[in-house]
C-alpha atoms as a PDB file:
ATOM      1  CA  UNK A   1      -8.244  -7.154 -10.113  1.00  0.00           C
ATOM      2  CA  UNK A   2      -9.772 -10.423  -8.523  1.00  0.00           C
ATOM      3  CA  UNK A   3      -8.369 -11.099  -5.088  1.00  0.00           C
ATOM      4  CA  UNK A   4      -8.267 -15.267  -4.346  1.00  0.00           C
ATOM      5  CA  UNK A   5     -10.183 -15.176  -1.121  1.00  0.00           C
ATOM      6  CA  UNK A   6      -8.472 -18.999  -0.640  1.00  0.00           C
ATOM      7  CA  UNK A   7      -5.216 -17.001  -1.738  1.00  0.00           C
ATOM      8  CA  UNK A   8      -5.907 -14.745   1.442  1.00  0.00           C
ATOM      9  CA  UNK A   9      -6.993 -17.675   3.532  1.00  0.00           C
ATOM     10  CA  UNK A  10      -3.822 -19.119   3.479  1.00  0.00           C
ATOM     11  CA  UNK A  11      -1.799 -16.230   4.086  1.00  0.00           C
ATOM     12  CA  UNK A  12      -4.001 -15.362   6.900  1.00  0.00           C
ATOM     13  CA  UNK A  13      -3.617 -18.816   8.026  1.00  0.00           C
ATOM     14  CA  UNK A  14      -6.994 -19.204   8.240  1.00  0.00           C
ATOM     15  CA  UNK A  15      -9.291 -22.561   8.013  1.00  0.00           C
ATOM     16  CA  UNK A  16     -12.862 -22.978   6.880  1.00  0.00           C
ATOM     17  CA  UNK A  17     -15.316 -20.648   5.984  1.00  0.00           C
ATOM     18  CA  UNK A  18     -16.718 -19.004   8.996  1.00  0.00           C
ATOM     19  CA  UNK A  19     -14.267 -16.066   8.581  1.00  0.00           C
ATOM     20  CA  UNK A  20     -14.883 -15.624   4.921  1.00  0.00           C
ATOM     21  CA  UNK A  21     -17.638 -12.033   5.191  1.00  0.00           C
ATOM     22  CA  UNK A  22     -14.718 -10.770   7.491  1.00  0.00           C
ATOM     23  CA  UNK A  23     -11.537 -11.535   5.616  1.00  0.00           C
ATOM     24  CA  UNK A  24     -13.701 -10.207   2.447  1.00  0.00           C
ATOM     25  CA  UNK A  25     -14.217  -6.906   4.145  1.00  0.00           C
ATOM     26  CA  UNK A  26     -10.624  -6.651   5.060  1.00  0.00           C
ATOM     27  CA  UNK A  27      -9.938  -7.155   1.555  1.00  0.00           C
ATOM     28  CA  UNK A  28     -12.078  -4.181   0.975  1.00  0.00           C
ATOM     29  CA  UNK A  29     -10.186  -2.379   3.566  1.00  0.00           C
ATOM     30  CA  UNK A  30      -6.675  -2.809   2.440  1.00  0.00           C
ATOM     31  CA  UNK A  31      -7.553  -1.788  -1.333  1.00  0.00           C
ATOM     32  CA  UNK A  32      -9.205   1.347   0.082  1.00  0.00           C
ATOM     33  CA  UNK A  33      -6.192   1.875   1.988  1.00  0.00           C
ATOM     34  CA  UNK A  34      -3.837   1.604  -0.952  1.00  0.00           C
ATOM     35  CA  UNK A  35      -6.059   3.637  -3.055  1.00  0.00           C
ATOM     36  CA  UNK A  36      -6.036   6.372  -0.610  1.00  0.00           C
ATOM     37  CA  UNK A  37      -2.100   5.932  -0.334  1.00  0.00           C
ATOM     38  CA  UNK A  38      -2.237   6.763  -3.909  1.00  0.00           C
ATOM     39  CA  UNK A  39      -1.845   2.700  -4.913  1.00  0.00           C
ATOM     40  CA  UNK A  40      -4.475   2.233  -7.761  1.00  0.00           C
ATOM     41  CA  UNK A  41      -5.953  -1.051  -8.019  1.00  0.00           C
ATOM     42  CA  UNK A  42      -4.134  -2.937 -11.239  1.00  0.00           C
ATOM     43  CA  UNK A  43      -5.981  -4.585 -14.300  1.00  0.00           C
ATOM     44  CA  UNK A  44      -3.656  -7.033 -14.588  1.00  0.00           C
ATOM     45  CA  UNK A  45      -1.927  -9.226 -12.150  1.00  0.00           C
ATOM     46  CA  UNK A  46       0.881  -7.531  -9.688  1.00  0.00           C
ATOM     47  CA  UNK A  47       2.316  -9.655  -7.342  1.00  0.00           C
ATOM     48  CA  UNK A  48       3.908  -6.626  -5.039  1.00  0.00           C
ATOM     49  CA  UNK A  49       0.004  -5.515  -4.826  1.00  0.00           C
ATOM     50  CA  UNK A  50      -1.199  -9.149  -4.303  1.00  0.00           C
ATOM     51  CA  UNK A  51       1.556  -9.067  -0.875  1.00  0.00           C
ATOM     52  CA  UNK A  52       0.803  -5.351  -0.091  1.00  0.00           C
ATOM     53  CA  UNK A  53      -3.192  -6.651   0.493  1.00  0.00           C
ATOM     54  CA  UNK A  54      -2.950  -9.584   1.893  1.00  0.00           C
ATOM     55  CA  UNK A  55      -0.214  -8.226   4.311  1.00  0.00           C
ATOM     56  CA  UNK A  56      -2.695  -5.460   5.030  1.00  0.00           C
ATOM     57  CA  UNK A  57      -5.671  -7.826   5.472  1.00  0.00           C
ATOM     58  CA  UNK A  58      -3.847 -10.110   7.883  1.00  0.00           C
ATOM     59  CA  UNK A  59      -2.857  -7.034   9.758  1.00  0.00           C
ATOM     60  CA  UNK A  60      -6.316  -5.935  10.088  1.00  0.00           C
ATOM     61  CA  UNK A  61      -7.392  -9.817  10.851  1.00  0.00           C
ATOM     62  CA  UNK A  62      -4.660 -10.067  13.739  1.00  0.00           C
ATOM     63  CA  UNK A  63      -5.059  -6.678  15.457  1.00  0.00           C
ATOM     64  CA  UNK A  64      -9.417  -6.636  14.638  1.00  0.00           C
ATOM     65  CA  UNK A  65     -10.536  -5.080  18.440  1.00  0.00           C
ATOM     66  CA  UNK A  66      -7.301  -3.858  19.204  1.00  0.00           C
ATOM     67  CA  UNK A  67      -7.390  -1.370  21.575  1.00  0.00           C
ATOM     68  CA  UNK A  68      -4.482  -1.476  23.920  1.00  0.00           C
ATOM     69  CA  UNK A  69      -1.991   1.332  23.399  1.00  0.00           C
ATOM     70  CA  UNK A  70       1.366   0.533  22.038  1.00  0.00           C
ATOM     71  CA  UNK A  71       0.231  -1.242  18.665  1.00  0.00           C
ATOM     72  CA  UNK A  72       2.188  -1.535  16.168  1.00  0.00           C
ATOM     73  CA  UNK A  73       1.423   1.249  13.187  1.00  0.00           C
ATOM     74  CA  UNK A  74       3.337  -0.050  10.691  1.00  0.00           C
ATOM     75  CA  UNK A  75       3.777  -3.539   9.418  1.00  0.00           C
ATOM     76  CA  UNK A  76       7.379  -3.538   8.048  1.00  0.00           C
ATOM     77  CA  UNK A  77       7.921  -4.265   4.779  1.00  0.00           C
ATOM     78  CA  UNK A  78       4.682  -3.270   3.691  1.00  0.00           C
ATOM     79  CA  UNK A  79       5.391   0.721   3.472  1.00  0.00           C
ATOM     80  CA  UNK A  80       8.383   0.425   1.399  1.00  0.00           C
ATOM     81  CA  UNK A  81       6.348  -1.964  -1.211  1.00  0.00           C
ATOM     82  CA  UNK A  82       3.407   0.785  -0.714  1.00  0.00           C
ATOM     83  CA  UNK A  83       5.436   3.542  -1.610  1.00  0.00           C
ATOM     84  CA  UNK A  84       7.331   1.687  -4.378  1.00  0.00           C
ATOM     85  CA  UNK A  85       3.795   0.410  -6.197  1.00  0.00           C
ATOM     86  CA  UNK A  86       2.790   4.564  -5.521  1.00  0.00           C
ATOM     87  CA  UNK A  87       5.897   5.643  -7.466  1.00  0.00           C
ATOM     88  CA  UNK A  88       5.245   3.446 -10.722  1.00  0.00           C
ATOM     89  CA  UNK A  89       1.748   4.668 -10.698  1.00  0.00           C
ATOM     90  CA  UNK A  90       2.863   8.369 -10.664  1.00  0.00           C
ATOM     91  CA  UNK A  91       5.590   7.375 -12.781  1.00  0.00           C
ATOM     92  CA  UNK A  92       2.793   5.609 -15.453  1.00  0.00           C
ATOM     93  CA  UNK A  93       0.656   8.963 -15.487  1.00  0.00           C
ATOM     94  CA  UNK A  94       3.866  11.041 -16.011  1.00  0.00           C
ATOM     95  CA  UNK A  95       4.207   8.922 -19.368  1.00  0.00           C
ATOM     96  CA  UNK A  96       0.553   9.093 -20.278  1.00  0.00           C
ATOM     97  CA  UNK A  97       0.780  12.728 -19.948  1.00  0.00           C
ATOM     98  CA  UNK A  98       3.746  13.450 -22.011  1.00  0.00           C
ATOM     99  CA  UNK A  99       2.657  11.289 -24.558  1.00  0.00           C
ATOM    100  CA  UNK A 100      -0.674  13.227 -25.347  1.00  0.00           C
ATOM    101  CA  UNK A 101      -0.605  14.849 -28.506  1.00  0.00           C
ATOM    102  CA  UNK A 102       0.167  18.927 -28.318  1.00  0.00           C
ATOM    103  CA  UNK A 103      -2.019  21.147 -30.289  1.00  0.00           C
END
């Protein structure tokens, strides 16, 4: 799935194109992040995993050289729409499986 990088620009609220390498590698990021949560990247178009990476990527863009303590962890919202997209894809191999042919 093709992520809009001018999709992600304007939910980042961000203008021009001197961000563009960045914002593209926070892309990166927050699909590697949902594939680790167990969030497979779609072939078609999903709008809850559209929001779930550009909410990510705008995390990552806001809090980039964060170090102070006391940061927030979670960005709310996002987990339950995380776990939700997780649960369909377990639920979509559970199908597959059963559906195999027995010998």
């Amino acid at each position: 799935m093709v992520i809009d990088l001018e999709a992600v620009k304007g939910y980042c609220r961000v203008d021009g194109d001197e961000e563009d390498d960045l914002l593209l590698s926070l892309v990166d990021a927050a699909k590697e992040y949902l594939s680790g949560a167990g969030v497979n990247e779609p072939e078609g178009d999903n709008p809850l995993y559209l929001l779930a990476v550009k909410a990510l990527t705008l995390h990552y863009y806001d809090h980039r050289g964060t170090t102070e303590s006391g940061a927030v962890a979670a960005i709310p919202g996002i987990q339950n729409a995380i776990v939700q997209l997780k649960l369909r894809a377990e639920a979509a191999r559970i199908v597959e499986v059963e559906s195999w042919p027995t010998a």
